[in-house]
C-alpha atoms as a PDB file:
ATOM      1  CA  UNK A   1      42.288  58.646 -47.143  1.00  0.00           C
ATOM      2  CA  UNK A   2      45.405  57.085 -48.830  1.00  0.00           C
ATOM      3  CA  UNK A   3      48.352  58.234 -47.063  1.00  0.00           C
ATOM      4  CA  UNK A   4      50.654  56.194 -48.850  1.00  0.00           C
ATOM      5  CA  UNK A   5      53.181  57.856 -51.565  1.00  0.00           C
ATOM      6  CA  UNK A   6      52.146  57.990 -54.796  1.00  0.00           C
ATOM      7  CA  UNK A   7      54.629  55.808 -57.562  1.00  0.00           C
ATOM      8  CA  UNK A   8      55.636  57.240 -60.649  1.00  0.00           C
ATOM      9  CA  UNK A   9      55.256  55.311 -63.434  1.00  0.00           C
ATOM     10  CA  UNK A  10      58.687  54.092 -63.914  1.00  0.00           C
ATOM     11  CA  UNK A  11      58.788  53.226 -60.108  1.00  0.00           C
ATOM     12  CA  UNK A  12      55.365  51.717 -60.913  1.00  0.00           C
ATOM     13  CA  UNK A  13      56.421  49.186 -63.753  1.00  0.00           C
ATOM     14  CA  UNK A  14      59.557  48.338 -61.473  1.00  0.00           C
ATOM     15  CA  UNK A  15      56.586  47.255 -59.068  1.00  0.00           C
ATOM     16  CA  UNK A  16      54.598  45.511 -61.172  1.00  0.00           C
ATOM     17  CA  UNK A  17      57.315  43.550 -63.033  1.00  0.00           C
ATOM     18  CA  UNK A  18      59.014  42.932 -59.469  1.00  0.00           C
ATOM     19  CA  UNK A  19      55.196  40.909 -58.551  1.00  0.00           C
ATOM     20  CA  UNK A  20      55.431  39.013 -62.299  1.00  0.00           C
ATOM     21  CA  UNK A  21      58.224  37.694 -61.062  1.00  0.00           C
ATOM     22  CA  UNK A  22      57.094  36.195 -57.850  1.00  0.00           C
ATOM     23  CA  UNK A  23      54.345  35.156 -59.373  1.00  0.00           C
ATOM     24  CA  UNK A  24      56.469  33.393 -62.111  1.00  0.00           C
ATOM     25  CA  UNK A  25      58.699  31.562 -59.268  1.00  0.00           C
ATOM     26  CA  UNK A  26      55.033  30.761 -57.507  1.00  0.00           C
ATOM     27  CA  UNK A  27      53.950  28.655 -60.389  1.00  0.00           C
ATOM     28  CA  UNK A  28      57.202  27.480 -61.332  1.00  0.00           C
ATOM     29  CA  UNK A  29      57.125  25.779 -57.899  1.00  0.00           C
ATOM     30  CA  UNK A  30      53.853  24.410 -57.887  1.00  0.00           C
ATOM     31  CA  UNK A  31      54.751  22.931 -61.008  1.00  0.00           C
ATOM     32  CA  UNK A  32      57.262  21.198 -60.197  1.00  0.00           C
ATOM     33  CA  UNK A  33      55.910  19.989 -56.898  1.00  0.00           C
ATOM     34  CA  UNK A  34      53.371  18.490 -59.321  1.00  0.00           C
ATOM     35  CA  UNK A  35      55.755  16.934 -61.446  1.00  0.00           C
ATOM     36  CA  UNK A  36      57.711  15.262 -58.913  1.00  0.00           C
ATOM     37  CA  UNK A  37      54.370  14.115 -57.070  1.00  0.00           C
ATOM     38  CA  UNK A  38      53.567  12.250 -60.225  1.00  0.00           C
ATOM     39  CA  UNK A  39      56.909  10.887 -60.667  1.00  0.00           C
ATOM     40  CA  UNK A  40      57.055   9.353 -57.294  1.00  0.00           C
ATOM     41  CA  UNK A  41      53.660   8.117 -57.885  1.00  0.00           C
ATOM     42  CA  UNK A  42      54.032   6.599 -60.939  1.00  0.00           C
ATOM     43  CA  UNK A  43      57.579   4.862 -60.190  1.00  0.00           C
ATOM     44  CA  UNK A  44      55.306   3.758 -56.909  1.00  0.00           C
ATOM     45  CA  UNK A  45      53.064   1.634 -59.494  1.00  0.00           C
ATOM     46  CA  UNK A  46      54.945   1.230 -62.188  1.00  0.00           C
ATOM     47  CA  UNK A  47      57.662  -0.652 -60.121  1.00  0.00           C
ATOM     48  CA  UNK A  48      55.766  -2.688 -57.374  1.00  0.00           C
ATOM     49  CA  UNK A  49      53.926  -0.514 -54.822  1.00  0.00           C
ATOM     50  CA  UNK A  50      50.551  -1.644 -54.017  1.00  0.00           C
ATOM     51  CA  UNK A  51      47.797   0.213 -52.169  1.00  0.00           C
ATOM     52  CA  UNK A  52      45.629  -1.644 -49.620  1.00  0.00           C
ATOM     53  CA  UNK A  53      43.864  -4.641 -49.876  1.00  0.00           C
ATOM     54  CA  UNK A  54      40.551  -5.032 -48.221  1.00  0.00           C
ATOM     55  CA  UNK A  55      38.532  -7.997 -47.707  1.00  0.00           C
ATOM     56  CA  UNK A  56      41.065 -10.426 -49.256  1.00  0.00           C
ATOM     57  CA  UNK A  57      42.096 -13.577 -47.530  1.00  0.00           C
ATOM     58  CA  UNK A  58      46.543 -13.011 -46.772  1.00  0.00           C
ATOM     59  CA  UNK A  59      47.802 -15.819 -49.391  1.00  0.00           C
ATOM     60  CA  UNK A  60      50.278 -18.291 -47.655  1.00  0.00           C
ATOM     61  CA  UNK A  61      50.902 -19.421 -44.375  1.00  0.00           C
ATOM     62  CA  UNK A  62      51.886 -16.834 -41.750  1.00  0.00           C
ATOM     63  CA  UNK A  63      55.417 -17.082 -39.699  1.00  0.00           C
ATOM     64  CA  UNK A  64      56.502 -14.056 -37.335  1.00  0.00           C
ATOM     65  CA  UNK A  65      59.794 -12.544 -38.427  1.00  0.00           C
ATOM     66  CA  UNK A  66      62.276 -13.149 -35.768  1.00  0.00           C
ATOM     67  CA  UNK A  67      64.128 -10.418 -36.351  1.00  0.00           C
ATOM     68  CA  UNK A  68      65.119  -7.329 -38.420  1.00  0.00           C
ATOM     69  CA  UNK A  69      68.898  -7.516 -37.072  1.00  0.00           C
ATOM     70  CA  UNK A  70      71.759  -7.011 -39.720  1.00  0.00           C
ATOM     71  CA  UNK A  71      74.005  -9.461 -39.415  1.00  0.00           C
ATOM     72  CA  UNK A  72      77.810 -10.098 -40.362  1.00  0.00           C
ATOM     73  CA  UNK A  73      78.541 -12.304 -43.304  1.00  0.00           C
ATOM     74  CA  UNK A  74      79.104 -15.772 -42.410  1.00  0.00           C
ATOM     75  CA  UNK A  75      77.772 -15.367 -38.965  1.00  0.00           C
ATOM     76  CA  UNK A  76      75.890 -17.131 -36.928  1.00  0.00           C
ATOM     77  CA  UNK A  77      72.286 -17.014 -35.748  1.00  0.00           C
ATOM     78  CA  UNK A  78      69.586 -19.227 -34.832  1.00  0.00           C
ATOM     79  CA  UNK A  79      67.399 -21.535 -36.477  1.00  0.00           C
ATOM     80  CA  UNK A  80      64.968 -19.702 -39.580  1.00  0.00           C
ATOM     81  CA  UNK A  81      61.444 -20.611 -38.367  1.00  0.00           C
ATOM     82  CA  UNK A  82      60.093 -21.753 -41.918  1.00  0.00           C
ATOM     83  CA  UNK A  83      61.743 -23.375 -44.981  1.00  0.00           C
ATOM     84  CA  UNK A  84      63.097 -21.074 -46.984  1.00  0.00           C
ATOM     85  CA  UNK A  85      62.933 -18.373 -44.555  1.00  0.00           C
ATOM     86  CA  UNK A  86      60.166 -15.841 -44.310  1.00  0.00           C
ATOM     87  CA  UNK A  87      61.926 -13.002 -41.879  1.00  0.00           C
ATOM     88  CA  UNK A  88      65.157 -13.083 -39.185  1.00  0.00           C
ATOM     89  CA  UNK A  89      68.100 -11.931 -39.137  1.00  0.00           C
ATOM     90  CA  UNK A  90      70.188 -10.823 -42.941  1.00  0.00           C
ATOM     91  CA  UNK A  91      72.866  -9.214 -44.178  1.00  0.00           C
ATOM     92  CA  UNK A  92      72.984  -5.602 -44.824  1.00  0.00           C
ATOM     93  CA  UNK A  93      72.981  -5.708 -48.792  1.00  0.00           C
ATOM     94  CA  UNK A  94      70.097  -7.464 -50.443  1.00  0.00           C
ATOM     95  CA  UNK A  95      70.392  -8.937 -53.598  1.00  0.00           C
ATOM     96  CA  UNK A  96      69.751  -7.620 -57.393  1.00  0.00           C
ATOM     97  CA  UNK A  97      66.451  -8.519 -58.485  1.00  0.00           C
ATOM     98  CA  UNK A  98      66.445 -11.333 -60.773  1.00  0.00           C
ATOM     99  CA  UNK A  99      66.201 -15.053 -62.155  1.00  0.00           C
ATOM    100  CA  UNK A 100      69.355 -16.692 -61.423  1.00  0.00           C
ATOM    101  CA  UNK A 101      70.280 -20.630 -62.036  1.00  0.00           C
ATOM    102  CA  UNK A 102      72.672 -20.618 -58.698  1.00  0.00           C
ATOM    103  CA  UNK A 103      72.007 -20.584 -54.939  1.00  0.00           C
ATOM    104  CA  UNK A 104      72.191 -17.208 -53.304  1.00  0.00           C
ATOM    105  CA  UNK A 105      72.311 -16.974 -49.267  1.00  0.00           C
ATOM    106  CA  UNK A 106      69.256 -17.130 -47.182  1.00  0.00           C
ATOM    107  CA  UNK A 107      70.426 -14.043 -45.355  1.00  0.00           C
ATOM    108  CA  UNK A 108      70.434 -11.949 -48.252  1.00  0.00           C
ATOM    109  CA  UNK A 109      67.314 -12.484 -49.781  1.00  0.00           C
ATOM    110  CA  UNK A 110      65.768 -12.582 -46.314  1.00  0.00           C
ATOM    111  CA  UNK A 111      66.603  -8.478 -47.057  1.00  0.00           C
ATOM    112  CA  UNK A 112      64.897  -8.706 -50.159  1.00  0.00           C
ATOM    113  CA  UNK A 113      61.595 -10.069 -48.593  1.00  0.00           C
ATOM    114  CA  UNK A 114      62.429  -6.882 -45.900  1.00  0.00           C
ATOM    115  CA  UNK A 115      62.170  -4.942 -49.276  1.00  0.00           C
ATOM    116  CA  UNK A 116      58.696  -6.506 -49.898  1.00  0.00           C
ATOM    117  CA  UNK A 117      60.006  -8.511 -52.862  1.00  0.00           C
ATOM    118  CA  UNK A 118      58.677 -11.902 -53.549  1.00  0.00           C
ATOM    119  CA  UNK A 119      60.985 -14.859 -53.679  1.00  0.00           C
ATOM    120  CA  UNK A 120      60.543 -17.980 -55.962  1.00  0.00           C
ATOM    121  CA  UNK A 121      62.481 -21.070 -55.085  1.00  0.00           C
ATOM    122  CA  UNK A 122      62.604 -24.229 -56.339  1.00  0.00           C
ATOM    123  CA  UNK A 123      64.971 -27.425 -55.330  1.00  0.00           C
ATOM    124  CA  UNK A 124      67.318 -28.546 -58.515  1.00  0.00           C
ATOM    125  CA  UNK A 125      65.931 -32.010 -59.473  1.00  0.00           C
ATOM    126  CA  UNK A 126      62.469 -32.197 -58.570  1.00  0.00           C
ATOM    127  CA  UNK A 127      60.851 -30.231 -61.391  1.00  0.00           C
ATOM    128  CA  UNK A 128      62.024 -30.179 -65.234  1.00  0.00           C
ATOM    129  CA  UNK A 129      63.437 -28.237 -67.164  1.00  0.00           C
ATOM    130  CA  UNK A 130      60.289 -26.471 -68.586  1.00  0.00           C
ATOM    131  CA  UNK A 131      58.638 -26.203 -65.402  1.00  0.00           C
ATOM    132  CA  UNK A 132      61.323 -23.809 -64.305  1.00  0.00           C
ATOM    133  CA  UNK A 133      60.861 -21.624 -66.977  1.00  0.00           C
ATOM    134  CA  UNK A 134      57.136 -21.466 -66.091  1.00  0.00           C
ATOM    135  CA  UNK A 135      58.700 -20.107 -62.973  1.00  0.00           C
ATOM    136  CA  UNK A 136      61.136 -17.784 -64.831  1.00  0.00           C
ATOM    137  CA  UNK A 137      57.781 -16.274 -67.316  1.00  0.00           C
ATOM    138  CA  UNK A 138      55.943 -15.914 -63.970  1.00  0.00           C
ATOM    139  CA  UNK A 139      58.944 -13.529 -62.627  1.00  0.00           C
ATOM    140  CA  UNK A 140      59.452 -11.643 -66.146  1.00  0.00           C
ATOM    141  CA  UNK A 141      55.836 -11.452 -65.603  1.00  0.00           C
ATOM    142  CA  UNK A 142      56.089  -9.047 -62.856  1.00  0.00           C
ATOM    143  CA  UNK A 143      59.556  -7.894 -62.778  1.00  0.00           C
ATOM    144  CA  UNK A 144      60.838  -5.720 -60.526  1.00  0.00           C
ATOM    145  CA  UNK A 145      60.878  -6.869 -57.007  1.00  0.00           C
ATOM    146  CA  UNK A 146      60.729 -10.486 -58.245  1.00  0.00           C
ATOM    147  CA  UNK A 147      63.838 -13.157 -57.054  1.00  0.00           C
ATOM    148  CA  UNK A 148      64.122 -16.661 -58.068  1.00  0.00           C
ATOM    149  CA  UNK A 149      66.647 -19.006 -57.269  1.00  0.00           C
ATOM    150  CA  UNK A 150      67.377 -22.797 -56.343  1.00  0.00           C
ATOM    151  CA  UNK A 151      67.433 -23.923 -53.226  1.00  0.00           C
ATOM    152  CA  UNK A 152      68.535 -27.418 -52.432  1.00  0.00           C
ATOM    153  CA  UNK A 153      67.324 -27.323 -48.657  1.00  0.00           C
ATOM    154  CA  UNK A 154      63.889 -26.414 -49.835  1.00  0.00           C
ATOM    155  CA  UNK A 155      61.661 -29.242 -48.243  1.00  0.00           C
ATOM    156  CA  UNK A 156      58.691 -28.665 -51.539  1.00  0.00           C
ATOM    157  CA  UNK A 157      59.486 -28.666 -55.089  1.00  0.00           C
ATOM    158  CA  UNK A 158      58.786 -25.102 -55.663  1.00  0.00           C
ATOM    159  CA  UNK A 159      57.805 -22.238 -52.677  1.00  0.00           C
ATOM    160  CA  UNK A 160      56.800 -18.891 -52.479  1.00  0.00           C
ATOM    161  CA  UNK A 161      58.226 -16.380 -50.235  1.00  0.00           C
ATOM    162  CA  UNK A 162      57.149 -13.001 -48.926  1.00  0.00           C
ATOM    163  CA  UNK A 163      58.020 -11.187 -45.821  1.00  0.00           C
ATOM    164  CA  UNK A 164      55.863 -13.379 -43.098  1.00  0.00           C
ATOM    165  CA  UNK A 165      54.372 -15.460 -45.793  1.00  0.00           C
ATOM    166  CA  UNK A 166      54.961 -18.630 -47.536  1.00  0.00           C
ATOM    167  CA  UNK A 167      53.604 -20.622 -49.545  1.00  0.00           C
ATOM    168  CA  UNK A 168      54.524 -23.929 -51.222  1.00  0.00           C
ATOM    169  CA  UNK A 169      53.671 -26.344 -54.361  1.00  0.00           C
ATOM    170  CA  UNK A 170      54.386 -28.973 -56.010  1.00  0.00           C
ATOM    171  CA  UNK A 171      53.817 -28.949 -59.567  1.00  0.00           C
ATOM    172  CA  UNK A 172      53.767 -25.933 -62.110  1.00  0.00           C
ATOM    173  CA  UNK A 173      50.151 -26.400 -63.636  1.00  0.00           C
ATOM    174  CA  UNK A 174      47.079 -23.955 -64.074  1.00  0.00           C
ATOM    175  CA  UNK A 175      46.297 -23.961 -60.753  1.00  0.00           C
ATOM    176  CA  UNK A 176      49.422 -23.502 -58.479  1.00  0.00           C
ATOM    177  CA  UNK A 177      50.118 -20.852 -61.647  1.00  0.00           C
ATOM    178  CA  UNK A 178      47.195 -19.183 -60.711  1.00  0.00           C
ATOM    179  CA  UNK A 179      47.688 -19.278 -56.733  1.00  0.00           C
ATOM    180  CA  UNK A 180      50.994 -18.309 -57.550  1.00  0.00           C
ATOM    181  CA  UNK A 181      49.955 -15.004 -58.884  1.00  0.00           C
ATOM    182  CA  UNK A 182      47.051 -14.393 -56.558  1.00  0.00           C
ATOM    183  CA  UNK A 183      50.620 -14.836 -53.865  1.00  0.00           C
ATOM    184  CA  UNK A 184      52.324 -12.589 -55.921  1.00  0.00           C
ATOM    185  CA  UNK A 185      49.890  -9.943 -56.578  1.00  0.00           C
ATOM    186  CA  UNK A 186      49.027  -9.633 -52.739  1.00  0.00           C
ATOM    187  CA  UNK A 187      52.505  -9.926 -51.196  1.00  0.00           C
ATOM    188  CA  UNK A 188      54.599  -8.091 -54.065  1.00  0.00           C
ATOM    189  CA  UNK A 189      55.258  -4.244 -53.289  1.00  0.00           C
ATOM    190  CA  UNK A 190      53.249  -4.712 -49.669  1.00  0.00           C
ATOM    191  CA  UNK A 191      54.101  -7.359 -47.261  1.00  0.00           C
ATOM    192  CA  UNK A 192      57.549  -6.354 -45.780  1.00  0.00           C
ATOM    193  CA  UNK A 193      57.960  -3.585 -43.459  1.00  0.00           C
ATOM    194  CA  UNK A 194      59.770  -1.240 -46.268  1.00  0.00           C
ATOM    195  CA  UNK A 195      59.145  -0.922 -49.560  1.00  0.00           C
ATOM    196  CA  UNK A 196      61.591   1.023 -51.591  1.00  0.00           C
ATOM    197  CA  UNK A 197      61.932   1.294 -55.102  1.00  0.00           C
ATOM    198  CA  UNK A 198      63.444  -1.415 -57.138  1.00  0.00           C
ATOM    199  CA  UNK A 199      65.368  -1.333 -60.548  1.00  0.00           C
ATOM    200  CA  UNK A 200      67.696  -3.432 -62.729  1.00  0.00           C
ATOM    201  CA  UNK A 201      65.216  -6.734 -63.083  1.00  0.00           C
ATOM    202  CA  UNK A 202      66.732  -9.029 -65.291  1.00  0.00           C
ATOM    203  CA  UNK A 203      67.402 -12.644 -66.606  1.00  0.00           C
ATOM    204  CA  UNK A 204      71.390 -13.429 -65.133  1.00  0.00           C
ATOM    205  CA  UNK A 205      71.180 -17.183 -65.456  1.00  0.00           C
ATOM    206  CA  UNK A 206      74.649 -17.913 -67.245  1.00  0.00           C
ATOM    207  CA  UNK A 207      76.181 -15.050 -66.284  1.00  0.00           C
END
């Protein structure tokens, strides 16, 4: 036996329109849950996030960071372990993602590699003119979370640099292009130990 009261109808459609409602903010939710799960996913691919890679030989040569320690500008710290630097210690702020035609500090972009960007370098004077703008295509190529700079202490015309991984050539040709991207594709979005998102890629050489 029912022993609960009996509605009338006007308390009735009060009822009913009462559950519309929280039904109404139910799917509202879910849909935006869904929205914002496809955002996040697609700003995940569309600027540099990479899921695993299995089976796939690690492009580059492997050097242990030394460190994850910010440091103050201009201060001191000991020797990088590979050349350009891989990992170690960097400042706080990394640097806007880019092609630039002047030298930025190791200890910034060191924070960029933390950010699993990929780092091209090459030293001023030992390749021409169009050979770094092979190296500039190969960063529009990609874009976000993509550096390159010169570096006159580089000891190799052009190098590659990831978080823990580098790798170095000496010619821009078909083949370092291509073992350039195979770098690129494995390291870019991955390699370091965060991987936020990155925006405001460009071309600031002149500026």
């Amino acid at each position: 036996m029912n022993n609960e009261p009996q509605l009338n109808p006007r308390e009735e459609a009060v009822k009913a329109g009462q559950r519309r409602v929280r039904a109404q903010k139910t799917t509202k939710r879910l849909v935006m849950f869904l929205a914002l799960a496809l955002v996040a996913y697609g700003g995940f691919k569309l600027f540099g996030g990479k899921e695993p890679v299995d089976n796939k030989p690690v492009p580059g040569v492997y050097f242990e960071a030394q460190s994850r320690d910010h440091i103050a500008i201009g201060a001191e710290h000991p020797e990088y372990n590979s050349n350009p630097p891989t990992g170690g210690w960097h400042y706080s702020q990394p640097a806007q993602t880019g092609i630039y035609d002047k030298e930025l500090p190791d200890e910034q972009l060191i924070h960029n590699l933390e950010h699993s960007h990929v780092w091209i370098t090459y030293k001023p004077g030992a390749i021409d003119d169009a050979s770094i703008e092979k190296l500039a295509d190969l960063a529009k190529k990609y874009g976000p979370k993509m550096i390159m700079t010169p570096r006159s202490a580089n000891d190799s015309p052009i190098a590659l640099a990831a978080w823990q991984y580098l790798a170095k050539f000496d010619a821009v040709n078909d083949e370092p292009l291509s073992q350039m991207d195979d770098f690129i594709e494995y390291h870019r979005g991955r390699s370091g130990p965060e991987n936020p998102l990155d925006f405001g890629f460009g071309d600031f050489r002149g500026k």
